[in-house]
Protein backbone atom coordinates (compact mmCIF):
# COMPACT_ATOMS: atom_id res chain seq x y z
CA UNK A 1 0.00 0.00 0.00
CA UNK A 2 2.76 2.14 0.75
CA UNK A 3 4.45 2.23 -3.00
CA UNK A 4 0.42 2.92 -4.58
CA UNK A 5 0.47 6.56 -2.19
CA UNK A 6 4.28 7.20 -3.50
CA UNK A 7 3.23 6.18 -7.06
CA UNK A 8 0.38 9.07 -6.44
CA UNK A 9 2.37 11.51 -4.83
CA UNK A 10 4.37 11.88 -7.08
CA UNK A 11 2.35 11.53 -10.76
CA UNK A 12 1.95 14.99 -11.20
CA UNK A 13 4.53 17.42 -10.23
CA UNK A 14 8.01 17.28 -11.42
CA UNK A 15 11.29 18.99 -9.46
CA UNK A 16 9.54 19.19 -5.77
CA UNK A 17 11.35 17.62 -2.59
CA UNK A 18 9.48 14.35 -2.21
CA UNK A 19 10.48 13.44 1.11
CA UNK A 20 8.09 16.53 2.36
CA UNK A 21 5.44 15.21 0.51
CA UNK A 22 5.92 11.68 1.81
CA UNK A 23 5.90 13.04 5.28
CA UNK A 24 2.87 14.87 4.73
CA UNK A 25 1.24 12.26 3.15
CA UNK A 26 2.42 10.16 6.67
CA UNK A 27 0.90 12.51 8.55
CA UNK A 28 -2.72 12.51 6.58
CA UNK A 29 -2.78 8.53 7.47
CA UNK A 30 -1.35 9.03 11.08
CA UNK A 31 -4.28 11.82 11.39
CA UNK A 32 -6.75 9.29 9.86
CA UNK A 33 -5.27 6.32 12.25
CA UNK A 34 -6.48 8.87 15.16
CA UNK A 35 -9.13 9.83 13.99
CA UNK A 36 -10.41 6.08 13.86
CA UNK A 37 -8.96 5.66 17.41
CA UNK A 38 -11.12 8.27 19.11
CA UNK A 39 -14.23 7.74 17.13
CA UNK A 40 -13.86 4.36 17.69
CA UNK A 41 -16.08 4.31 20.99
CA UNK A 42 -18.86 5.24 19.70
CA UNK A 43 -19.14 1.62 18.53
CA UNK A 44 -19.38 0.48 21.74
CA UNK A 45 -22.92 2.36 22.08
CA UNK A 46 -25.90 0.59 22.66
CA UNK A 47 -26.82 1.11 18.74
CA UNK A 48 -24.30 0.11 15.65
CA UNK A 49 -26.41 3.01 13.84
CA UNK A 50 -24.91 5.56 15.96
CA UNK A 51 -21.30 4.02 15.89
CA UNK A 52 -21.64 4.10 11.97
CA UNK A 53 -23.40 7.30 11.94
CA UNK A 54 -20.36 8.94 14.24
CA UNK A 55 -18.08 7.65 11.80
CA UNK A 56 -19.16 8.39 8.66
CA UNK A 57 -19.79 12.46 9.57
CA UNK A 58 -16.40 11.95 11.29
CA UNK A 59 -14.53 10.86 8.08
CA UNK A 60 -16.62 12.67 6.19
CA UNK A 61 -15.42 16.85 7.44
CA UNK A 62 -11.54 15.47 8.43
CA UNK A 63 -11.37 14.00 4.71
CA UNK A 64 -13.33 17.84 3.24
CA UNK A 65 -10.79 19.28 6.28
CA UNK A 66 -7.86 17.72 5.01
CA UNK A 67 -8.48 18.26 1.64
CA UNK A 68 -8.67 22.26 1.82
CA UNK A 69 -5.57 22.53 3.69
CA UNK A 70 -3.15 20.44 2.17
CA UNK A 71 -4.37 20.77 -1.15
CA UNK A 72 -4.27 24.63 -0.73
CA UNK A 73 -1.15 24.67 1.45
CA UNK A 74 0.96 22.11 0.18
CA UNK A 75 -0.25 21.18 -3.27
CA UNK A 76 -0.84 17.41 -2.85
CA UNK A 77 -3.12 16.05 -5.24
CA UNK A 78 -6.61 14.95 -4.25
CA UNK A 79 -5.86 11.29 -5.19
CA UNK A 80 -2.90 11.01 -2.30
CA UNK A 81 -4.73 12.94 0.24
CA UNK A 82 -7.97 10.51 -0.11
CA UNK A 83 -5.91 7.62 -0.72
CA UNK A 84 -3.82 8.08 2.52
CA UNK A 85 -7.06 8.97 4.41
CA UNK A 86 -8.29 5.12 3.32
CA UNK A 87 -5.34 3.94 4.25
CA UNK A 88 -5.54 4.99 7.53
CA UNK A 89 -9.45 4.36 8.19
CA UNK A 90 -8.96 0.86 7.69
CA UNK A 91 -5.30 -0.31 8.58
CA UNK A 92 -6.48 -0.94 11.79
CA UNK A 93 -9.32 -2.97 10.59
CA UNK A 94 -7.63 -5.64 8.44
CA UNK A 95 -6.01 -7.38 11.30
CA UNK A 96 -9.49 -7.78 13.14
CA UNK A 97 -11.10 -9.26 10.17
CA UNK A 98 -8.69 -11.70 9.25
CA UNK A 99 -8.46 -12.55 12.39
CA UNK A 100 -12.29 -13.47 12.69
CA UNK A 101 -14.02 -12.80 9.31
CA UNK A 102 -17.42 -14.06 10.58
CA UNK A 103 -17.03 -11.92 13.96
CA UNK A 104 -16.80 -8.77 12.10
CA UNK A 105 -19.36 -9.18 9.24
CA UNK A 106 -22.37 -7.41 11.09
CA UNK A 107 -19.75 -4.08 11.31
CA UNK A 108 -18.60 -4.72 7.46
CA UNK A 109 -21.16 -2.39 6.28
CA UNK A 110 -19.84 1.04 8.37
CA UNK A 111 -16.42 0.10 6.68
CA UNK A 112 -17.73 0.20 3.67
CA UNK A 113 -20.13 3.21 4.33
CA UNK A 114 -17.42 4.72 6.08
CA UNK A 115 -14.93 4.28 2.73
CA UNK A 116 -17.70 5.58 0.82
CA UNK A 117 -18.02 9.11 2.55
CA UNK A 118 -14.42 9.75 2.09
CA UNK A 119 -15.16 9.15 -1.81
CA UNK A 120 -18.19 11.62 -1.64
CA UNK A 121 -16.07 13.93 0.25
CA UNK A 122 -13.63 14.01 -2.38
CA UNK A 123 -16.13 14.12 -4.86
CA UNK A 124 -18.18 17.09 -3.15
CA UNK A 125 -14.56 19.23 -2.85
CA UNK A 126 -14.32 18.64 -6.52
CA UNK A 127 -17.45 19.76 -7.34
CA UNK A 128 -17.48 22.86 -4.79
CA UNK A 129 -21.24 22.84 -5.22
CA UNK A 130 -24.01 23.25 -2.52
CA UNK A 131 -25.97 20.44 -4.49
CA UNK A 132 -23.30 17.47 -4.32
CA UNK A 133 -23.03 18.45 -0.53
CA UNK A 134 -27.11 18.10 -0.43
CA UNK A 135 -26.44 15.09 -2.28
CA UNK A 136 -23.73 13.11 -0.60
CA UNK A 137 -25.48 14.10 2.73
CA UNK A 138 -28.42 12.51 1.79
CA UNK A 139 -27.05 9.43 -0.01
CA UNK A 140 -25.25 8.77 3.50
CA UNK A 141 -27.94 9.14 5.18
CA UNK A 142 -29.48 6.52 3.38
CA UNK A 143 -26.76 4.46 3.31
CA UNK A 144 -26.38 4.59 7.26
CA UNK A 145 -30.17 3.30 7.53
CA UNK A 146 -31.64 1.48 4.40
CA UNK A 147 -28.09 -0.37 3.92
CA UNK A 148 -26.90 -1.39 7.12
CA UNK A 149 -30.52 -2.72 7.77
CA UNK A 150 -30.52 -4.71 4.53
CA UNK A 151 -26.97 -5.85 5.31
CA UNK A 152 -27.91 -7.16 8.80
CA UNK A 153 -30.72 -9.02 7.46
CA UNK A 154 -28.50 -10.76 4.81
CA UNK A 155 -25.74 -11.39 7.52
CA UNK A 156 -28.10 -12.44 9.74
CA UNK A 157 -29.59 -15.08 7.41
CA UNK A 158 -25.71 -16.60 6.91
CA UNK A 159 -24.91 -16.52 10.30
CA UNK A 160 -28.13 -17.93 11.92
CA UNK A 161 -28.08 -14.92 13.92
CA UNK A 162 -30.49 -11.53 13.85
CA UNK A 163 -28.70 -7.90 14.92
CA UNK A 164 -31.78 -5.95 16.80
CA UNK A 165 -30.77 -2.42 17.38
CA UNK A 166 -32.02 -1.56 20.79
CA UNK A 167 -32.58 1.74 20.11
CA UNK A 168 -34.24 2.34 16.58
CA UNK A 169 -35.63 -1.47 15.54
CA UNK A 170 -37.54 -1.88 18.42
């Protein structure tokens, strides 16, 4: 993973001092490792939709955070900025799941929701229009609820197993 966020550092600018940019680029997944550390408690709330929820508005302003300042400061490209920002909202992750695939699948879906509003995030400072906000907003919204329900059914059929959210699926 490392040599894919060099290969994208450096794509587009010639002459620059690429050890700042690597450092920088460090520093983007170290923020996104703590970021991940601190909003990981909210997981442990009586209600997965709130742990996701938390996350996903979490990653969602540090990735349109991140984005304005580097890219304006420092001139890193979009593509390593997001692409260290994945990096570091699921590094901690992959040991967990391999660990015990069928443990984690009911919290699979906030991964991927979670990936996914870093994507729109990019996609919304892209655009820089009030819409695509509305938009990517709204589609997470409906990801949070409508997906993670239909996931837990599915993963609740494979594992013999139903999630009941104390709080919301009464």
């Amino acid at each position: 993973m490392g040599g894919f966020l060099l290969k994208v550092v450096t794509d587009d600018v010639e002459g620059y001092n690429m050890a700042k940019d690597k450092k920088r680029i460090a520093t983007i997944a170290g923020l996104s490792v703590i970021l991940y550390l601190i909003v990981m408690f909210t997981r442990y709330t009586k209600s997965i939709y709130i742990g996701t929820g938390c996350y996903t508005v979490a990653y969602f302003a540090f990735t349109l955070s991140a984005l304005h300042y580097y890219r304006k400061r420092y001139e890193l490209s979009v593509k390593a900025i997001a692409a260290a920002i994945l990096f570091g909202s699921i590094i901690l992750e992959i040991p967990v799941r391999i660990l015990d695939f069928d443990g984690t699948l009911f919290s699979l879906a906030g991964t991927v929701i979670v990936c996914l509003a870093i994507i729109l995030a990019v996609l919304s400072y892209a655009e820089k229009r009030v819409s695509v906000y509305v938009l990517s907003v709204v589609v997470l919204f409906f990801l949070n609820i409508y997906l993670q329900r239909t996931w837990f059914d599915i993963i609740g059929g494979y594992l013999g197993s139903a999630y009941r959210d104390p709080i919301f699926m009464q």
